[in-house]
N, C-alpha and C. Protein backbone atom coordinates (compact mmCIF):
# COMPACT_ATOMS: atom_id res chain seq x y z
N UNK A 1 -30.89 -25.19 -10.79
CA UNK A 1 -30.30 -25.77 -11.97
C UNK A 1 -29.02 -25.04 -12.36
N UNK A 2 -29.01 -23.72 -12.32
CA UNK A 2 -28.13 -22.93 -12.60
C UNK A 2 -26.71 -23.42 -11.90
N UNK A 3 -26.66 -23.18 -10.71
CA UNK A 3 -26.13 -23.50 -9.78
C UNK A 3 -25.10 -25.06 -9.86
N UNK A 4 -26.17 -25.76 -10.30
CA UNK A 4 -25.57 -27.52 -10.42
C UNK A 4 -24.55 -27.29 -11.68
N UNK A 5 -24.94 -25.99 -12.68
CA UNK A 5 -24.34 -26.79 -13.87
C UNK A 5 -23.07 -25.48 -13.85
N UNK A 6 -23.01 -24.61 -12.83
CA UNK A 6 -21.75 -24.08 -12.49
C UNK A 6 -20.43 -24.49 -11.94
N UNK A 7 -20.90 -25.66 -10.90
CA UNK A 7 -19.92 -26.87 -10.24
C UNK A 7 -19.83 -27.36 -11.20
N UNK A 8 -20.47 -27.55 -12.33
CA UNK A 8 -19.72 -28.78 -13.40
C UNK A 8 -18.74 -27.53 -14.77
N UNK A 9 -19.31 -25.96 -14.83
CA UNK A 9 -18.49 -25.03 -15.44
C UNK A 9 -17.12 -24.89 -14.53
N UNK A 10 -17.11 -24.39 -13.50
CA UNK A 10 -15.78 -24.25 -12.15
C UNK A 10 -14.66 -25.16 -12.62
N UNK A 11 -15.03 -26.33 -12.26
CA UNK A 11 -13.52 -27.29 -12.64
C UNK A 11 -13.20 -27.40 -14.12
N UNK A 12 -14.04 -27.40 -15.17
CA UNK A 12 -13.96 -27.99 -16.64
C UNK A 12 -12.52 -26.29 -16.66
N UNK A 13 -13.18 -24.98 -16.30
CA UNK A 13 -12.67 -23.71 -16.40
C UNK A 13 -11.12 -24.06 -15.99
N UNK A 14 -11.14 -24.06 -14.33
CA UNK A 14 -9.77 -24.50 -13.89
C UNK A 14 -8.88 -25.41 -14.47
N UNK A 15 -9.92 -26.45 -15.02
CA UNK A 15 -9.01 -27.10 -16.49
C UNK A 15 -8.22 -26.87 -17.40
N UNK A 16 -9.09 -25.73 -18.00
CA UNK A 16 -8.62 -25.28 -19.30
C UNK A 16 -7.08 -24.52 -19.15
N UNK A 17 -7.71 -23.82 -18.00
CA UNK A 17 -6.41 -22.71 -17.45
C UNK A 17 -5.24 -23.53 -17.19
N UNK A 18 -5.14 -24.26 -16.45
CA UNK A 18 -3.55 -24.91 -16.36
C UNK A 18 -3.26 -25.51 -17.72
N UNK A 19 -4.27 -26.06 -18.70
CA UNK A 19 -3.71 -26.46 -19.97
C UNK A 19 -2.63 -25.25 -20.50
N UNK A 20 -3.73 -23.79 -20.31
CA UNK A 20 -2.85 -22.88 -21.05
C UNK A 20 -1.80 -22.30 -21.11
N UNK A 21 -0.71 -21.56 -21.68
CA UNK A 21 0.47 -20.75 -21.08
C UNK A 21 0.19 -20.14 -20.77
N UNK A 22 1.25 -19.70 -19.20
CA UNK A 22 1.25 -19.04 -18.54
C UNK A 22 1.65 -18.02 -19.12
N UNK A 23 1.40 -16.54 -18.50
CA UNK A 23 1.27 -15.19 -19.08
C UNK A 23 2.71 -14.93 -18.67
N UNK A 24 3.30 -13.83 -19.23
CA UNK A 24 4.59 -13.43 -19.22
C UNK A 24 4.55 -12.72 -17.75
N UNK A 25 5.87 -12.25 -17.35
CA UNK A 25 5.69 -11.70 -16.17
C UNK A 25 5.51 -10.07 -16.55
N UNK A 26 4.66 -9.53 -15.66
CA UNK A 26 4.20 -8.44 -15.71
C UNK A 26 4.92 -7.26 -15.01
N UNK A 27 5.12 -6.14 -15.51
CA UNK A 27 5.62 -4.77 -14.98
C UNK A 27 4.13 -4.36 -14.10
N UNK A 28 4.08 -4.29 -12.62
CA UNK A 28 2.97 -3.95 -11.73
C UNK A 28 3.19 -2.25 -12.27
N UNK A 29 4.50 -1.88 -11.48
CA UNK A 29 3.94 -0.36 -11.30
C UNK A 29 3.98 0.76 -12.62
N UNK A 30 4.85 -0.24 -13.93
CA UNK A 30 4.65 0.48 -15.27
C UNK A 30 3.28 0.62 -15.90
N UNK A 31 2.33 -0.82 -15.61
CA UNK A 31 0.75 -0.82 -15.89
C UNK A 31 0.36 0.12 -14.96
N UNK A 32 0.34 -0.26 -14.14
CA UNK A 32 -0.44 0.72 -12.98
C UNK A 32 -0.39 2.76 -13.43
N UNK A 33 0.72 2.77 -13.86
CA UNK A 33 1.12 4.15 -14.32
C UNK A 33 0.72 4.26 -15.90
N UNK A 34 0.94 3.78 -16.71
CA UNK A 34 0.44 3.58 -17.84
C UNK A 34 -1.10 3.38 -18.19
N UNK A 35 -1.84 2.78 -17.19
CA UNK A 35 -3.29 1.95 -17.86
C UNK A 35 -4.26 3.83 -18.02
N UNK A 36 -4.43 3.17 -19.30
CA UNK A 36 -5.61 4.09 -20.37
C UNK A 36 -7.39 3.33 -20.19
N UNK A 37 -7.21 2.46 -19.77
CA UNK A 37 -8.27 1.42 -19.92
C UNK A 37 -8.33 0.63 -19.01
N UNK A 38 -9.70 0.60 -18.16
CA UNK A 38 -9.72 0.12 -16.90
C UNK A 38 -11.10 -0.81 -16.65
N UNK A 39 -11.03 -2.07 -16.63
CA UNK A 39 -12.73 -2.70 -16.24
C UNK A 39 -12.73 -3.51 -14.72
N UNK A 40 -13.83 -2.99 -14.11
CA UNK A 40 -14.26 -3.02 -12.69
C UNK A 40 -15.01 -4.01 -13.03
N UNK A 41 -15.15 -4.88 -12.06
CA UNK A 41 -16.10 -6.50 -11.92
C UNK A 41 -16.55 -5.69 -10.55
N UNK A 42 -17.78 -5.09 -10.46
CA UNK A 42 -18.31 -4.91 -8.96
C UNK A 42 -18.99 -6.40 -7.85
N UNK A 43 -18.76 -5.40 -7.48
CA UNK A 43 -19.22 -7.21 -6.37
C UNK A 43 -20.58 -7.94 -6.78
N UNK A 44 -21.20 -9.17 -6.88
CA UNK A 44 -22.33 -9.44 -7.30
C UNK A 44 -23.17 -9.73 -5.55
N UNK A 45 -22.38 -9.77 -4.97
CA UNK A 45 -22.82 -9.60 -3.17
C UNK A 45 -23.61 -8.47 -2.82
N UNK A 46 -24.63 -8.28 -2.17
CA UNK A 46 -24.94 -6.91 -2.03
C UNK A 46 -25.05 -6.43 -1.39
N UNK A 47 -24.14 -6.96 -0.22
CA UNK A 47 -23.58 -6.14 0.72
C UNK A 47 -21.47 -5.60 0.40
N UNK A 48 -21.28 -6.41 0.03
CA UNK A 48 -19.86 -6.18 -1.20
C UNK A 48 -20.12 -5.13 -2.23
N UNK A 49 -21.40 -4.91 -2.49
CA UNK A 49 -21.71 -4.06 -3.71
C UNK A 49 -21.36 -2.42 -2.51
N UNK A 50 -22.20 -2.62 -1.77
CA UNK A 50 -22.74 -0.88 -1.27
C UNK A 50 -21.23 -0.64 -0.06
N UNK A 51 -20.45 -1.42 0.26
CA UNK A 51 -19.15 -1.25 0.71
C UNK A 51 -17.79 -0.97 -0.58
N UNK A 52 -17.76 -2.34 -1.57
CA UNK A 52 -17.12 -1.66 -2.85
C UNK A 52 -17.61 -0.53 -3.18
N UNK A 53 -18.66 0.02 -3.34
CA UNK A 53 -19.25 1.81 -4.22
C UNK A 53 -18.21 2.83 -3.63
N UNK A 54 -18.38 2.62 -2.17
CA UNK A 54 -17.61 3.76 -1.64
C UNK A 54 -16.57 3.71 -1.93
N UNK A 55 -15.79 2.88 -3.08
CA UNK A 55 -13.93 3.24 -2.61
C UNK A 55 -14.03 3.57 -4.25
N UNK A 56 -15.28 3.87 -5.14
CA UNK A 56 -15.07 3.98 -6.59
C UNK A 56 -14.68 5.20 -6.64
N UNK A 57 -14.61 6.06 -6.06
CA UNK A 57 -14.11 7.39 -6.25
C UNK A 57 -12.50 7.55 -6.15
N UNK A 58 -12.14 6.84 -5.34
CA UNK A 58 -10.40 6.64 -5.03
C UNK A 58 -9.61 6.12 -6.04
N UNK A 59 -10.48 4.67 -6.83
CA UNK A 59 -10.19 4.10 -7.66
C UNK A 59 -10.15 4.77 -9.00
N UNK A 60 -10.69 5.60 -9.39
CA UNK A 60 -10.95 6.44 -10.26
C UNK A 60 -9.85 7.54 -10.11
N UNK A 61 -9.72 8.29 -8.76
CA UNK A 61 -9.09 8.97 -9.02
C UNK A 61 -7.63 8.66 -9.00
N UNK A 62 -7.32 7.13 -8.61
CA UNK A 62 -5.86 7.17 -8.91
C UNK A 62 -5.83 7.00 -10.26
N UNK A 63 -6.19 6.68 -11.42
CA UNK A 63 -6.09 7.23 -12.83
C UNK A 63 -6.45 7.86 -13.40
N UNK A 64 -6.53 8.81 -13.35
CA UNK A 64 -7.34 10.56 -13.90
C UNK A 64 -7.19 10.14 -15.24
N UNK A 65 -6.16 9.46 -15.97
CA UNK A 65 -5.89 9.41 -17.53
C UNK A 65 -7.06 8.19 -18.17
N UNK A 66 -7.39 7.55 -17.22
CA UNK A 66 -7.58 6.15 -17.72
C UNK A 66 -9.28 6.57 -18.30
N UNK A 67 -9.67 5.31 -18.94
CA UNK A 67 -11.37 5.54 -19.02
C UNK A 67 -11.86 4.27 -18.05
N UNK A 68 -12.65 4.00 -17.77
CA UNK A 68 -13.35 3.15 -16.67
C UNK A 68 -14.59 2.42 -17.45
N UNK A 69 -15.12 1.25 -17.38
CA UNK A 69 -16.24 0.65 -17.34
C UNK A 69 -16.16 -0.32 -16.15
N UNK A 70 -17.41 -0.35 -15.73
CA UNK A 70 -17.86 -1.01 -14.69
C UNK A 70 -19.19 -2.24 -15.26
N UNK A 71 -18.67 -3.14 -14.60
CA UNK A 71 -19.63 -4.29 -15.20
C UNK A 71 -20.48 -4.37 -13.66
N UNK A 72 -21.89 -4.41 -13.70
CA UNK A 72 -22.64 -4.01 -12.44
C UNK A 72 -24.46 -5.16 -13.20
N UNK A 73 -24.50 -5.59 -11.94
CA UNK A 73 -25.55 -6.01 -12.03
C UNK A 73 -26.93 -5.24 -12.21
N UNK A 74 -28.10 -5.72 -12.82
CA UNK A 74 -28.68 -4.59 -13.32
C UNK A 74 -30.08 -4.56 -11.85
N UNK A 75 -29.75 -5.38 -10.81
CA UNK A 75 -30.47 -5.11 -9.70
C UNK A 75 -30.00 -3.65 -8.60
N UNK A 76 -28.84 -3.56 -9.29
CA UNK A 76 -28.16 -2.59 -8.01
C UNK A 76 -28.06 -1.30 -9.10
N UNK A 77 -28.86 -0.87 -9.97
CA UNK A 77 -28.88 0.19 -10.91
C UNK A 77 -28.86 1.30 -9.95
N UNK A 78 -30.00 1.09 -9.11
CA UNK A 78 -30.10 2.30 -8.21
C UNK A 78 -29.35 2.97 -7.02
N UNK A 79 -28.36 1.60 -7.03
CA UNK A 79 -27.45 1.92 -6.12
C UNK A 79 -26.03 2.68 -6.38
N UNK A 80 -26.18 3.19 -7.83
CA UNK A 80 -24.65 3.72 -8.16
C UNK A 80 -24.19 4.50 -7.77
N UNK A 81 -24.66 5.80 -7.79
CA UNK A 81 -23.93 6.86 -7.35
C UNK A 81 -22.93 7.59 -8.37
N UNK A 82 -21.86 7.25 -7.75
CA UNK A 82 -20.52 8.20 -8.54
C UNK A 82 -20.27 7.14 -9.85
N UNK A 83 -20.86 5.94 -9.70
CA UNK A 83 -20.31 4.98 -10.88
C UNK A 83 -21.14 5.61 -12.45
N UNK A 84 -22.06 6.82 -12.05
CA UNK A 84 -23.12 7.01 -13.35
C UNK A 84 -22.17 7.80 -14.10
N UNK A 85 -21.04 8.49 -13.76
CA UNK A 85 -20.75 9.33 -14.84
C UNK A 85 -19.29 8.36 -15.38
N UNK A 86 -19.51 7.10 -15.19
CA UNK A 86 -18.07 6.20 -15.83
C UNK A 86 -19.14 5.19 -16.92
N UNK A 87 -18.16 4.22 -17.70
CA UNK A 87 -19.01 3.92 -18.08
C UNK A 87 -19.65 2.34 -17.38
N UNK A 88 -20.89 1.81 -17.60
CA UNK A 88 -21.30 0.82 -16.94
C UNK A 88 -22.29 -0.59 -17.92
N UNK A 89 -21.27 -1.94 -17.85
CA UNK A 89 -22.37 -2.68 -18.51
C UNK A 89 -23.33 -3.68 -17.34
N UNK A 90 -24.52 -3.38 -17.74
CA UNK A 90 -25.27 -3.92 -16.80
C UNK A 90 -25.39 -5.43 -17.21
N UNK A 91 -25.66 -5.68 -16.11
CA UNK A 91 -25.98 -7.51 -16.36
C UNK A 91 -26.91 -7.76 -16.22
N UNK A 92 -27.82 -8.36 -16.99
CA UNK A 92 -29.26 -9.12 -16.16
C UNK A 92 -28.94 -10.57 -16.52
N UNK A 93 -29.94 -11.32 -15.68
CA UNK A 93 -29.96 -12.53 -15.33
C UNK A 93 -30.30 -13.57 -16.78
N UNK A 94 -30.51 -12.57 -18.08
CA UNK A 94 -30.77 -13.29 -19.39
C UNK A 94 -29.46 -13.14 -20.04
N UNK A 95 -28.50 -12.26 -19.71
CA UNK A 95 -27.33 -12.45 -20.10
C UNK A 95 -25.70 -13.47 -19.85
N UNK A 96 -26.40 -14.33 -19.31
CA UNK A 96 -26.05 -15.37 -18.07
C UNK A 96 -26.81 -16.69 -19.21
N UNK A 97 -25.75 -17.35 -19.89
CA UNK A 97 -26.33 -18.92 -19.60
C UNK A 97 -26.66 -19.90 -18.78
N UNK A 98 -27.12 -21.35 -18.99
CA UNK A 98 -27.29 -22.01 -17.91
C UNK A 98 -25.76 -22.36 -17.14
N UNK A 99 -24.51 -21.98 -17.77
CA UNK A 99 -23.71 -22.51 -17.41
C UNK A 99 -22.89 -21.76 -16.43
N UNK A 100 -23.84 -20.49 -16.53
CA UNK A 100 -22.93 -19.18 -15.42
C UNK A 100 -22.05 -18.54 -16.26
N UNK A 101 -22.08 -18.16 -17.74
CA UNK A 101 -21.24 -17.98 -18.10
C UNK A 101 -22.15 -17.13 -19.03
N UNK A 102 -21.38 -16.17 -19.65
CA UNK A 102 -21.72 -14.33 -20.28
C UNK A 102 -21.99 -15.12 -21.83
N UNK A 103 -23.36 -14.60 -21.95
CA UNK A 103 -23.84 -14.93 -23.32
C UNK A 103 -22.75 -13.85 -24.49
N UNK A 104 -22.78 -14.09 -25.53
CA UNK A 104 -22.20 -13.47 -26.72
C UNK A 104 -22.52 -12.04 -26.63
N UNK A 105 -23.35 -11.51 -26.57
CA UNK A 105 -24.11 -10.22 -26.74
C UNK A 105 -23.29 -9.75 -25.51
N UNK A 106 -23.09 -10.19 -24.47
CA UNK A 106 -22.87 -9.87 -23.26
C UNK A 106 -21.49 -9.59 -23.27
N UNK A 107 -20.26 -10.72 -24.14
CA UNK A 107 -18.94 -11.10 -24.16
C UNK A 107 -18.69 -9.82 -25.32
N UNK A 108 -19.31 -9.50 -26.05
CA UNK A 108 -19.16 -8.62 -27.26
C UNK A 108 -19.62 -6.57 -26.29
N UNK A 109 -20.04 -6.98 -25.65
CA UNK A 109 -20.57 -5.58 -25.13
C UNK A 109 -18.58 -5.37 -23.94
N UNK A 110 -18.78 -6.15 -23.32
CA UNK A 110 -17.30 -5.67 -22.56
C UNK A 110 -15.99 -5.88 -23.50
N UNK A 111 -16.08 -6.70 -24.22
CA UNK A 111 -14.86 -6.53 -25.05
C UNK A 111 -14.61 -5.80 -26.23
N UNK A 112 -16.16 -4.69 -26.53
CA UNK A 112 -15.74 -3.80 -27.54
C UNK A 112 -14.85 -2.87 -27.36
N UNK A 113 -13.79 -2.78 -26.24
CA UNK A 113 -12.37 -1.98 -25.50
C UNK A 113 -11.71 -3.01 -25.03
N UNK A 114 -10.69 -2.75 -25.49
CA UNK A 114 -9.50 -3.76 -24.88
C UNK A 114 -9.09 -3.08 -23.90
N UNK A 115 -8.88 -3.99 -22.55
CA UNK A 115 -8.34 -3.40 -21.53
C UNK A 115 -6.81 -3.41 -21.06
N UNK A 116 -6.45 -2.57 -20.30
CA UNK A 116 -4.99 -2.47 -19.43
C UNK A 116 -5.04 -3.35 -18.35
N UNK A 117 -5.85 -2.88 -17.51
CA UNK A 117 -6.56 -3.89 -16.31
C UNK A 117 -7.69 -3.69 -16.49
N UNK A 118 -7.69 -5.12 -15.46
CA UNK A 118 -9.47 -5.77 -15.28
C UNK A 118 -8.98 -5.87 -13.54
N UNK A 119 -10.36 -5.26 -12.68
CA UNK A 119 -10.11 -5.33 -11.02
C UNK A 119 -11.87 -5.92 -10.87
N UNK A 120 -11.50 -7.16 -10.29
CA UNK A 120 -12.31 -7.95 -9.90
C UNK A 120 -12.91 -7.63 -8.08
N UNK A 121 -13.57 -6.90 -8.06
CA UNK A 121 -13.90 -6.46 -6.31
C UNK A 121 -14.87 -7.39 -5.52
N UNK A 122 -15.09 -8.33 -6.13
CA UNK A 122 -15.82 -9.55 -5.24
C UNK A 122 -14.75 -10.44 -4.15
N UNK A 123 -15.63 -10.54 -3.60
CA UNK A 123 -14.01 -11.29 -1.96
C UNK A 123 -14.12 -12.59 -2.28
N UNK A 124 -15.20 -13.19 -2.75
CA UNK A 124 -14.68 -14.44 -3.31
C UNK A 124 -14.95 -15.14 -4.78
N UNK A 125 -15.23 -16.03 -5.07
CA UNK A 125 -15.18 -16.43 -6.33
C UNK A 125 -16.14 -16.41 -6.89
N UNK A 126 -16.54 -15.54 -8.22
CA UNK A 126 -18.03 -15.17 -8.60
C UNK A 126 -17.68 -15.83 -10.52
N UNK A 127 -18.32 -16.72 -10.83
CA UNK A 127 -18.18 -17.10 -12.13
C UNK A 127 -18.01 -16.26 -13.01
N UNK A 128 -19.15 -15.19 -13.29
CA UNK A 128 -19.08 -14.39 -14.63
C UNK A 128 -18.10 -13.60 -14.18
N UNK A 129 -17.70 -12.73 -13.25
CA UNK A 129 -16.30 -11.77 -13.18
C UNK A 129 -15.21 -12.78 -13.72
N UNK A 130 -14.99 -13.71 -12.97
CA UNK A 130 -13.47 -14.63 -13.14
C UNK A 130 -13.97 -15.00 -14.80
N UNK A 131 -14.63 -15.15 -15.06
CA UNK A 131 -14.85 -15.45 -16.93
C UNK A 131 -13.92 -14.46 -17.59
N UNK A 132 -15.16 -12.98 -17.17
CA UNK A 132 -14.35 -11.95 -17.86
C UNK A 132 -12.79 -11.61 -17.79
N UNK A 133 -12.37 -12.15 -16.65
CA UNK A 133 -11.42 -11.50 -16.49
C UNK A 133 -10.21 -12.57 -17.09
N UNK A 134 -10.56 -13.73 -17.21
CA UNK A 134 -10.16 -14.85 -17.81
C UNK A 134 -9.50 -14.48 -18.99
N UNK A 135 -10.87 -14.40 -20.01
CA UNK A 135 -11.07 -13.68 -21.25
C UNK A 135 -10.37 -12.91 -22.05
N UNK A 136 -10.23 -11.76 -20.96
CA UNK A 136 -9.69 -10.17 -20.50
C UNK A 136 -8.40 -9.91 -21.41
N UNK A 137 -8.18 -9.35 -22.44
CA UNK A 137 -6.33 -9.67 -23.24
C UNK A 137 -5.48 -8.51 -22.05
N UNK A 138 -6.20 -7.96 -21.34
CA UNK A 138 -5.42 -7.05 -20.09
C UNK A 138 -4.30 -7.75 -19.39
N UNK A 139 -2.94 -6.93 -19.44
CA UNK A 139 -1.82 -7.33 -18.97
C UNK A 139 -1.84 -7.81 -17.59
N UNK A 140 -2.90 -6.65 -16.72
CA UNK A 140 -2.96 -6.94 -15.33
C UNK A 140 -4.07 -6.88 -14.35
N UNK A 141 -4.32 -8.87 -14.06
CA UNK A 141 -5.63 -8.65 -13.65
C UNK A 141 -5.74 -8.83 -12.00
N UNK A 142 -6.35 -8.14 -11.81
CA UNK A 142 -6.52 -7.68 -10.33
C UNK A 142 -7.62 -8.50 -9.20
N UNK A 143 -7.59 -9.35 -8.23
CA UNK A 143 -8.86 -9.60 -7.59
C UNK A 143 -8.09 -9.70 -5.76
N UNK A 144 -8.88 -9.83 -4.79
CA UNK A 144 -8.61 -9.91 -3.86
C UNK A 144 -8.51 -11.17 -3.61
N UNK A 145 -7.63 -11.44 -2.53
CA UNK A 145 -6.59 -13.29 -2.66
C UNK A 145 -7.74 -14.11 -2.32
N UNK A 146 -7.84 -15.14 -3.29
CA UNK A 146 -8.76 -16.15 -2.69
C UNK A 146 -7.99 -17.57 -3.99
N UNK A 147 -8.15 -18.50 -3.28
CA UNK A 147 -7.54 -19.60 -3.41
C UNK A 147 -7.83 -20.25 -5.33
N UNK A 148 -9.25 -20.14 -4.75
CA UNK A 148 -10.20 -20.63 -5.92
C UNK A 148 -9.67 -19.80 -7.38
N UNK A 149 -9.29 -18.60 -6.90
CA UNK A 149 -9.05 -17.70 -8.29
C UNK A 149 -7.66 -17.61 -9.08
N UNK A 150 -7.25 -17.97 -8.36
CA UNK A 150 -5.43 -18.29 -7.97
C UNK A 150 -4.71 -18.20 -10.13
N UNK A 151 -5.83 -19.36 -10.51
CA UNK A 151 -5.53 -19.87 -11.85
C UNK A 151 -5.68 -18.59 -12.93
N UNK A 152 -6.52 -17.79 -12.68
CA UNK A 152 -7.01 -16.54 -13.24
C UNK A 152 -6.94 -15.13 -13.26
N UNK A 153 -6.10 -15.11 -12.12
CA UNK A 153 -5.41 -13.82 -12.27
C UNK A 153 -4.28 -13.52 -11.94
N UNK A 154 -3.01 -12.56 -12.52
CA UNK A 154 -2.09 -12.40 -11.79
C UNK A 154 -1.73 -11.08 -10.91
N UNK A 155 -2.44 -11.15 -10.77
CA UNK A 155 -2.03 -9.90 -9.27
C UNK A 155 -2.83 -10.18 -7.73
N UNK A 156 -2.70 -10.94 -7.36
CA UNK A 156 -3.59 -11.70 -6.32
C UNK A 156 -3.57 -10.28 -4.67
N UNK A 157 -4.42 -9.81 -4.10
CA UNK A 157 -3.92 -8.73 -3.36
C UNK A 157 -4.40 -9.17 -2.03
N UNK A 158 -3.35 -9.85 -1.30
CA UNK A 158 -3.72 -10.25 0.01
C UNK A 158 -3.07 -9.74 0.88
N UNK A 159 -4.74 -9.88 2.00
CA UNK A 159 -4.77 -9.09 3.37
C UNK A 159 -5.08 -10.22 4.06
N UNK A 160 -5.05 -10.16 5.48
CA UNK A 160 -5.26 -10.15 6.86
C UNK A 160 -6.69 -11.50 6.63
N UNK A 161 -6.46 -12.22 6.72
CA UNK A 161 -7.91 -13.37 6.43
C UNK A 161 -8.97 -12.60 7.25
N UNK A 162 -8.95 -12.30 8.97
CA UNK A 162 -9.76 -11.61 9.32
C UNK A 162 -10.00 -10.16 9.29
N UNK A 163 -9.75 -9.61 8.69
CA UNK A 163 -10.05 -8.28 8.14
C UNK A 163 -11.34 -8.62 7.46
N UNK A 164 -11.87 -7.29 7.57
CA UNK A 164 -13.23 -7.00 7.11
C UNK A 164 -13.29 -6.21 5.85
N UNK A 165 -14.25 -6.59 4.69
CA UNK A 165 -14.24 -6.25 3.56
C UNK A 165 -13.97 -5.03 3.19
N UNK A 166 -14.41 -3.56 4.07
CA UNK A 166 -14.46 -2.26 3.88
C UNK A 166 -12.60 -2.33 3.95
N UNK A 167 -11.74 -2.83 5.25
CA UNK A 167 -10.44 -2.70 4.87
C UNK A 167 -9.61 -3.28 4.11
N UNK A 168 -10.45 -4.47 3.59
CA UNK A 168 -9.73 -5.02 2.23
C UNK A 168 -9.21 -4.33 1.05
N UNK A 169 -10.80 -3.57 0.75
CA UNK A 169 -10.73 -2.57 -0.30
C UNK A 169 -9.77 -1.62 0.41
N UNK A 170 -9.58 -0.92 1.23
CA UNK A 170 -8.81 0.23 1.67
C UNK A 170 -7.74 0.35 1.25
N UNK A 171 -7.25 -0.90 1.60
CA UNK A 171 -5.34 -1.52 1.07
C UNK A 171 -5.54 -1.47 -0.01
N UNK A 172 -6.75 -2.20 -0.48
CA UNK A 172 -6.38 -2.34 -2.41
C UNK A 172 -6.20 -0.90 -2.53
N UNK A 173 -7.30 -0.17 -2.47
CA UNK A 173 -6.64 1.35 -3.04
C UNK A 173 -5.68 1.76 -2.59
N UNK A 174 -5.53 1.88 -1.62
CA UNK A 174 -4.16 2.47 -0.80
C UNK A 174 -2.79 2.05 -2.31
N UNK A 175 -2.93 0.36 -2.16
CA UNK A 175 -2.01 0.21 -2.93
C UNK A 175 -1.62 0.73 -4.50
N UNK A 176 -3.06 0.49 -4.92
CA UNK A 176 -3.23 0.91 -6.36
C UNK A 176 -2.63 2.01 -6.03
N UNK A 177 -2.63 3.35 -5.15
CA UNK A 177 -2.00 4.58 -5.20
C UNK A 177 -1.16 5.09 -5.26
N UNK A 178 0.02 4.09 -5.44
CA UNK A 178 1.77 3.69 -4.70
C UNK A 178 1.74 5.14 -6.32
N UNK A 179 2.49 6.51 -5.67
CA UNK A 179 2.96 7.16 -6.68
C UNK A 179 3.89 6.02 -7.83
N UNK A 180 3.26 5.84 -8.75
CA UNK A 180 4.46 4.90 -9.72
C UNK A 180 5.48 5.64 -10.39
N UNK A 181 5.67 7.83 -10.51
CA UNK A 181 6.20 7.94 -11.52
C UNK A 181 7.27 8.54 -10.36
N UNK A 182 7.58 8.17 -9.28
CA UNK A 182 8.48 7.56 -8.51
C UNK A 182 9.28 6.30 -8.43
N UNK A 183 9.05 5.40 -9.11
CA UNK A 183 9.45 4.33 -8.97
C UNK A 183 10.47 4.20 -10.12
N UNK A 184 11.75 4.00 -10.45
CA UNK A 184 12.97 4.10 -11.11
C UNK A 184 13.38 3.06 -11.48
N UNK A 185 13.17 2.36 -12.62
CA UNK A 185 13.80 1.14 -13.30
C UNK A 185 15.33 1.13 -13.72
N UNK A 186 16.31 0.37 -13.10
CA UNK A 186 17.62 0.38 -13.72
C UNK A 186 17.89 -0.67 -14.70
N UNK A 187 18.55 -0.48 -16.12
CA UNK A 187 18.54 -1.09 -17.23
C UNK A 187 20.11 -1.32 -16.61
C-alpha cells in the first residue's frame, strides 16, 4: 500500500517543484568553506548504508568547524560506528506516513537546526531524504546524479554511470575536500 501511494506522492512532488522558484545561484566553494551546519540523508539501502559509513569519517573531517546530524534508519542503529559521536535522527517506520512522507514529529525533529547543507548519500531516489532535502532552507543541497532528483537539488555530483558505489562516494569526498580557502574570488 505504501508503495502505491508513493507513485501517486513522486509526481504530485515533482509538480510542486517546477511550480516553484528556482533558487538563486549558489557560491559551491564559499558554502563548502563556510558550512557550520551539516545534515547527512544516509542511504536507506543496506548495502549503500555499510559502504556510505566508511567515508563518514572523511566527510566529517573535511569540516572540523561544522556540527553534523545524520538522519539514519532506526534498523541500522547497530551499524554506526563513528556516526555515534555526531548527532543522529533515527527513523522508524511510524515516522513515515502512508504517503512516504516524514510525519510532523519527524519534520520538527530535523528542522529544529537550520542547515548550510543537506548531503543526500543514497544512489538513487529515496522519498523521505529527497522530502527533507526539498524542505531543507540549506543553500546547498547535495545528492549523487540521478535523473529523478534533478528537480530537488542543486549540486547534482556526477560520476562514471558504471562506477561502483564505494567510488562514487570517493569522488564525492575527494571533492567536498577541494582546499576552498585557496580558491580567490575577483570582485
Amino acid at each position: 500500500m505504501i508503495k502505491l501511494m508513493e507513485k501517486i506522492t513522486i509526481p504530485f512532488l515533482k509538480f510542486a517543484e517546477r511550480l516553484r522558484k528556482r533558487a538563486d545561484v549558489v557560491d559551491i566553494f564559499g558554502t563548502l568553506a563556510d558550512a557550520r551546519t551539516i545534515l547527512v540523508c544516509m542511504p536507506y539501502k543496506l548495502d549503500a548504508f555499510g559502504i556510505a559509513k566508511n567515508f563518514v569519517t572523511n566527510i566529517t573531517a573535511d569540516f572540523p568547524n561544522a556540527s553534523f546530524q545524520f538522519v539514519v534508519r532506526n534498523d541500522y542503529l547497530n551499524l554506526l560506528n563513528g556516526i555515534k559521536k555526531y548527532g543522529t535522527i533515527i527513523v522508524t517506520d511510524k515516522d513515515v506516513n502512508m504517503f512516504g512522507l516524514p510525519k510532523n514529529e519527524l519534520i520538527q525533529k530535523v528542522f529544529s537546526t537550520s542547515y548550510d547543507i543537506v548531503i543526500d548519500l543514497n544512489d538513487d531516489f529515496h522519498l523521505l531524504s529527497t522530502y527533507l532535502c526539498q524542505k531543507s532552507s540549506a543553500s546547498l543541497k547535495i545528492c549523487l546524479d540521478n535523473h529523478d532528483r534533478e528537480l530537488f537539488y542543486n549540486f547534482y555530483f556526477r560520476t562514471q554511470l558504471h562506477e561502483n558505489l564505494e567510488n562514487k562516494y570517493r569522488k564525492l569526498v575527494q571533492y567536498l575536500s577541494v582546499d576552498t580557502t585557496s580558491v580567490s574570488v575577483v570582485n
